[in-house]
C-alpha atoms as a PDB file:
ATOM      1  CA  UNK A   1      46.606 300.341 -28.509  1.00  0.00           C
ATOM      2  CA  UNK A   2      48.775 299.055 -30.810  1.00  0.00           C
ATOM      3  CA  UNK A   3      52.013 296.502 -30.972  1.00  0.00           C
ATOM      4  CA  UNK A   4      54.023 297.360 -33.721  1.00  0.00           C
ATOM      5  CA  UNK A   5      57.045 295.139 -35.017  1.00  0.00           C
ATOM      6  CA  UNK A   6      58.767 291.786 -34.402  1.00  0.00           C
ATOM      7  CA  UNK A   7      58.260 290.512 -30.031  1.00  0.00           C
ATOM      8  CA  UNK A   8      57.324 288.492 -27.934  1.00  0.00           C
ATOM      9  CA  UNK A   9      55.570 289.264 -25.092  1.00  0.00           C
ATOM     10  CA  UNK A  10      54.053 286.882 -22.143  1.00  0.00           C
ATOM     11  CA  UNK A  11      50.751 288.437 -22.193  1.00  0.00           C
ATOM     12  CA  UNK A  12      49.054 291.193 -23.240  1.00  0.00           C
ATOM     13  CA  UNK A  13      46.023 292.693 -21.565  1.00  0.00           C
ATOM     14  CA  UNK A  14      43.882 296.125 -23.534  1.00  0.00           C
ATOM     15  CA  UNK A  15      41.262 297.812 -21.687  1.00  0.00           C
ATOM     16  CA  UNK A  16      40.389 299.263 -25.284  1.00  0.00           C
ATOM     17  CA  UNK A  17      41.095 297.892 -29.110  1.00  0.00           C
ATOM     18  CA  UNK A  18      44.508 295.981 -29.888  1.00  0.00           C
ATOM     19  CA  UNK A  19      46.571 295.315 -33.116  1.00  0.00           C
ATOM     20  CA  UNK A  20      49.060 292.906 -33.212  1.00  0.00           C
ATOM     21  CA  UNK A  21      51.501 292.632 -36.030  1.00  0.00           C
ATOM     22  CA  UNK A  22      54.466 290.218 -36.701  1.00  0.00           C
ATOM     23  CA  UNK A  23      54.729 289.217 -33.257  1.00  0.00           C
ATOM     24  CA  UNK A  24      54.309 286.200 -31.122  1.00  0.00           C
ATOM     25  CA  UNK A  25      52.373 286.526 -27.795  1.00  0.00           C
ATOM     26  CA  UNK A  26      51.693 284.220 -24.720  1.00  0.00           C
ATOM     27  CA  UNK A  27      47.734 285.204 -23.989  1.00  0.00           C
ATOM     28  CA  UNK A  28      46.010 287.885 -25.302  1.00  0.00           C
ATOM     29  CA  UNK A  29      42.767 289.279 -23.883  1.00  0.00           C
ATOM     30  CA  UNK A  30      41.407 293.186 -25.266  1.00  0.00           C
ATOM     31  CA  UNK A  31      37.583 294.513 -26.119  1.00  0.00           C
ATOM     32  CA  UNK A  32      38.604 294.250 -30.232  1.00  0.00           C
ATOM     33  CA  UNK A  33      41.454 292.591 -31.348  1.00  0.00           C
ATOM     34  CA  UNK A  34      43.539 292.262 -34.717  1.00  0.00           C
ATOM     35  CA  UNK A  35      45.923 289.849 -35.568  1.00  0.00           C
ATOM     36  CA  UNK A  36      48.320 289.839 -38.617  1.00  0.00           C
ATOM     37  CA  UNK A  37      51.325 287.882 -39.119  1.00  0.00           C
ATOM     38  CA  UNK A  38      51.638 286.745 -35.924  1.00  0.00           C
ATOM     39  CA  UNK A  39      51.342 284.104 -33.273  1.00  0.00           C
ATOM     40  CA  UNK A  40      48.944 283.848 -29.740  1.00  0.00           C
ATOM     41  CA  UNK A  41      48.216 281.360 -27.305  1.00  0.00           C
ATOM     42  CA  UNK A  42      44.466 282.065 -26.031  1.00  0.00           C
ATOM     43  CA  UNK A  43      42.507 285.137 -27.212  1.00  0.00           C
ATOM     44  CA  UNK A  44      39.587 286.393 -24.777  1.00  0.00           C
ATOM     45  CA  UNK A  45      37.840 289.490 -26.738  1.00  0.00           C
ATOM     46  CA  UNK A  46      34.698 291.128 -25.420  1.00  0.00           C
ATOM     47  CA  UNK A  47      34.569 292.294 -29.327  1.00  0.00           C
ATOM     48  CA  UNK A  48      35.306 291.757 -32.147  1.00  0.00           C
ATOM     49  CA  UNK A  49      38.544 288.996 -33.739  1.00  0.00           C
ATOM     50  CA  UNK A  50      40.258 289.521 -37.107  1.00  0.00           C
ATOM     51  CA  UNK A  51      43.267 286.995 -38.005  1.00  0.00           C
ATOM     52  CA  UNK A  52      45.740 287.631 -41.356  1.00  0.00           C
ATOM     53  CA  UNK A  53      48.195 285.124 -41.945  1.00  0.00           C
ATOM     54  CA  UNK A  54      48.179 284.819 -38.127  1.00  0.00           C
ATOM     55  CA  UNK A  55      47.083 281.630 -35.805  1.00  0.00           C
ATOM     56  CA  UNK A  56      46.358 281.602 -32.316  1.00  0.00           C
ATOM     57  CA  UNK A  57      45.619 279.356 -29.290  1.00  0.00           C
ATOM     58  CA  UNK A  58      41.359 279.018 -28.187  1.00  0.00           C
ATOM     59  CA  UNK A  59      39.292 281.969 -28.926  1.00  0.00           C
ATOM     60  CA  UNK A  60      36.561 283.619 -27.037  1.00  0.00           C
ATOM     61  CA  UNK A  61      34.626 285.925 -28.197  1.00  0.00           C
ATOM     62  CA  UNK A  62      31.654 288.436 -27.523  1.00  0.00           C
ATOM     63  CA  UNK A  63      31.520 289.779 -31.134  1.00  0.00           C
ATOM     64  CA  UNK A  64      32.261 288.376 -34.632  1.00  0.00           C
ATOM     65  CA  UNK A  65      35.555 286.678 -35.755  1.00  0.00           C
ATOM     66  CA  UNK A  66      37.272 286.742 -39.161  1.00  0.00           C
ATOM     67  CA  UNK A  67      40.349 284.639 -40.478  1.00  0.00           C
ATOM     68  CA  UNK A  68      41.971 285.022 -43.535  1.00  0.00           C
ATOM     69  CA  UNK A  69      44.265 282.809 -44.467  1.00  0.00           C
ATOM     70  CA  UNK A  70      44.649 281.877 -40.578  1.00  0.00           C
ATOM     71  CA  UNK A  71      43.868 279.607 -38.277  1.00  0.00           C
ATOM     72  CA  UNK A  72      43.433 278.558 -34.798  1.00  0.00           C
ATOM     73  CA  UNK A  73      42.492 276.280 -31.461  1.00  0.00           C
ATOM     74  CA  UNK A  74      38.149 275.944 -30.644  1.00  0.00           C
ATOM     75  CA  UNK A  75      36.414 279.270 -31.566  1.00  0.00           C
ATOM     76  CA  UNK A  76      33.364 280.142 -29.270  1.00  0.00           C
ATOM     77  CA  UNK A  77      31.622 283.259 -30.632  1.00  0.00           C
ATOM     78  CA  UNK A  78      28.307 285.224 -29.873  1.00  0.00           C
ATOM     79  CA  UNK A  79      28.469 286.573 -33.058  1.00  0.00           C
ATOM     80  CA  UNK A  80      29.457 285.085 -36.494  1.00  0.00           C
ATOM     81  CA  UNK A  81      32.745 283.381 -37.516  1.00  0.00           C
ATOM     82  CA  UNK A  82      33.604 283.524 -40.787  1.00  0.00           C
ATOM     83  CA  UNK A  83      36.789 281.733 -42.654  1.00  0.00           C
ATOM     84  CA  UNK A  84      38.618 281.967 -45.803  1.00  0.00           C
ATOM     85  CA  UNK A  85      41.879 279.796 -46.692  1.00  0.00           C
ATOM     86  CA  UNK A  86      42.043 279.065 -42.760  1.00  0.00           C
ATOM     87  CA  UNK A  87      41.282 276.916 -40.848  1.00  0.00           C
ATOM     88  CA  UNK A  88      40.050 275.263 -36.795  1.00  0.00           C
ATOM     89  CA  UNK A  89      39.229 272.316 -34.986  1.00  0.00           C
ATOM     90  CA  UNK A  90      35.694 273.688 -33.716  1.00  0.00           C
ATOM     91  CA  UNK A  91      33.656 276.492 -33.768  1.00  0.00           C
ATOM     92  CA  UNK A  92      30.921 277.123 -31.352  1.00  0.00           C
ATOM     93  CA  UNK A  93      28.969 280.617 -32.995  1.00  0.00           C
ATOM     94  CA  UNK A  94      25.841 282.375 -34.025  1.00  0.00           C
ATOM     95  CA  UNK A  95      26.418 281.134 -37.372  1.00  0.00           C
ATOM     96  CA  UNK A  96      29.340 279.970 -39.050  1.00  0.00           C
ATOM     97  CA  UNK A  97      30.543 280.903 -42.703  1.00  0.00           C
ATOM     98  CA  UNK A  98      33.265 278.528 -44.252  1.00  0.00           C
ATOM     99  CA  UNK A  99      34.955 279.765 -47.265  1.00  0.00           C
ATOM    100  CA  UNK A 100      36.731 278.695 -50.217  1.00  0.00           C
ATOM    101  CA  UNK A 101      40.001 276.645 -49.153  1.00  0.00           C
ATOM    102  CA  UNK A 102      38.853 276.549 -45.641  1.00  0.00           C
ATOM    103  CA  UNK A 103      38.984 273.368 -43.165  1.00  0.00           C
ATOM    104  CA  UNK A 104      36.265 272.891 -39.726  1.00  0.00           C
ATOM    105  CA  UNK A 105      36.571 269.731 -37.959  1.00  0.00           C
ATOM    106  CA  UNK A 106      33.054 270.427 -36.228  1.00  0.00           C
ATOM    107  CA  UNK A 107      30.833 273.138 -36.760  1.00  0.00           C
ATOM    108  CA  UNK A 108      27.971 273.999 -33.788  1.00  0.00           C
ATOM    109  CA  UNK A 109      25.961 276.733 -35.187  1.00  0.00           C
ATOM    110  CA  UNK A 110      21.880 277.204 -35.889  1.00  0.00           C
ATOM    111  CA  UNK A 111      23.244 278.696 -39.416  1.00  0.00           C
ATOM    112  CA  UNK A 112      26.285 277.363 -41.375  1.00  0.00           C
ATOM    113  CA  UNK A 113      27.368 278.287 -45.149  1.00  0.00           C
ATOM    114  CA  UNK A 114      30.126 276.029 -46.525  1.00  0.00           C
ATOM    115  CA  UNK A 115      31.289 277.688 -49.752  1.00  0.00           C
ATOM    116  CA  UNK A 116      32.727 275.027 -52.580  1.00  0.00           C
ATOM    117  CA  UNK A 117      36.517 273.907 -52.040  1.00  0.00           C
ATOM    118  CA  UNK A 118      35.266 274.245 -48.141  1.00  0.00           C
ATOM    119  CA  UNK A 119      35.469 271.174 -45.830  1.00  0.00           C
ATOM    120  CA  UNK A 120      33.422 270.663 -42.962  1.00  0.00           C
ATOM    121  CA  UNK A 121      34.271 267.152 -41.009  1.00  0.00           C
ATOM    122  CA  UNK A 122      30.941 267.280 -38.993  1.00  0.00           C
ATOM    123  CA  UNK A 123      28.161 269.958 -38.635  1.00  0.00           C
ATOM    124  CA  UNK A 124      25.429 270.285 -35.548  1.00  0.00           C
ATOM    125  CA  UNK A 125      23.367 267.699 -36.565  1.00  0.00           C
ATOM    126  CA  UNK A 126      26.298 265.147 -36.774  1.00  0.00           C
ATOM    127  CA  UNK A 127      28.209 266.709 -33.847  1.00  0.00           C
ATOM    128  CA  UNK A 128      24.625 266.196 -31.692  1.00  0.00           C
ATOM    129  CA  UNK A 129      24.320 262.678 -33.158  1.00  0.00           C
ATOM    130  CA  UNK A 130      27.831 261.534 -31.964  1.00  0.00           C
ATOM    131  CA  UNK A 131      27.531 263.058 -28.544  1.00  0.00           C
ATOM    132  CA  UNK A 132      24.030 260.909 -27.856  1.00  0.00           C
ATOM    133  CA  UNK A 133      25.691 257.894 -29.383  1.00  0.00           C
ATOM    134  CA  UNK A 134      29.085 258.389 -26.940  1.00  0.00           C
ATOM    135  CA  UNK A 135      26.726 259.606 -23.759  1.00  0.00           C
ATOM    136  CA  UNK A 136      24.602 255.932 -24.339  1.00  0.00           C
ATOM    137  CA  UNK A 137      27.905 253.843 -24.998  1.00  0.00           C
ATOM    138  CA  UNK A 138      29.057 255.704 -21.353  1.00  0.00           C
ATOM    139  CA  UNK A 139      26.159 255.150 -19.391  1.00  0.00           C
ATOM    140  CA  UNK A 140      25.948 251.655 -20.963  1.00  0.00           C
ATOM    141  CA  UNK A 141      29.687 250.685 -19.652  1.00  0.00           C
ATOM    142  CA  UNK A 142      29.168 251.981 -16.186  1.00  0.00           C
ATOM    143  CA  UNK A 143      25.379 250.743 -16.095  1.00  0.00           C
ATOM    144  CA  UNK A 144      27.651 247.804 -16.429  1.00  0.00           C
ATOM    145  CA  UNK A 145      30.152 248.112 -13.699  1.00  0.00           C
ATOM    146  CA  UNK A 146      27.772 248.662 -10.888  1.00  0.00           C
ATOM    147  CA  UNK A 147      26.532 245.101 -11.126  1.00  0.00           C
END
């Protein structure tokens, strides 16, 4: 299936593959799904995500996802994410690659290549570290309040 030309649409919803092209969409959810020059809110994909000069809401996805020059809301994949000139607040993957000109505020990924000109604000390691360090400061204040 395909959606050709400038629209909006509430929602869209593919039983099979789905291009989107210069168009802006509400929530989005197919098995493989292509994005270029246009705008979504959340993206659920049992497949494969590709983004070109396009930016959407959260992703979730079964397969890999690709953005090129592109961004978007938390990425959760199964399979590999993989940016270039783009950019997210958090990815959640099977292994992340960062590119060239490409922005992740934090990274959660057994493998993670950050290419030079790439900025990564905080990988699994430091991610891990700052969850322990808020979960003690937590249990410390209410360990507090009970007495």
């Amino acid at each position: 299936m395909s959606e050709q030309g400038s629209r909006v649409v509430g929602s869209l919803a593919a039983v099979g593959d789905l291009s989107v092209e210069r168009s802006l969409v509400g929530a989005l959810r197919a098995e493989n799904v292509r994005f270029e020059r246009s705008l979504a809110g959340p993206v659920l994909a049992r497949g494969d995500v590709s983004l070109e000069q396009a930016g959407c809401g959260p992703v979730l996805s079964g397969g890999n996802v690709s953005f090129h020059q592109a961004g978007c809301g938390p990425v959760m994949a199964r399979g590999d994410v993989s940016f270039t000139q783009g950019g997210t607040q958090s990815v959640l993957a099977g292994s992340a690659s960062i590119g060239r000109g490409a922005f992740v505020g934090v990274v959660i990924s057994p493998k993670v290549t950050v290419a030079d000109g790439a900025r990564v604000l905080m990988n699994t390691k430091q991610a891990a570290a700052l969850g322990a360090a808020i979960g003690a400061i937590v249990g410390l204040f209410f360990l507090g309040r009970r007495r």
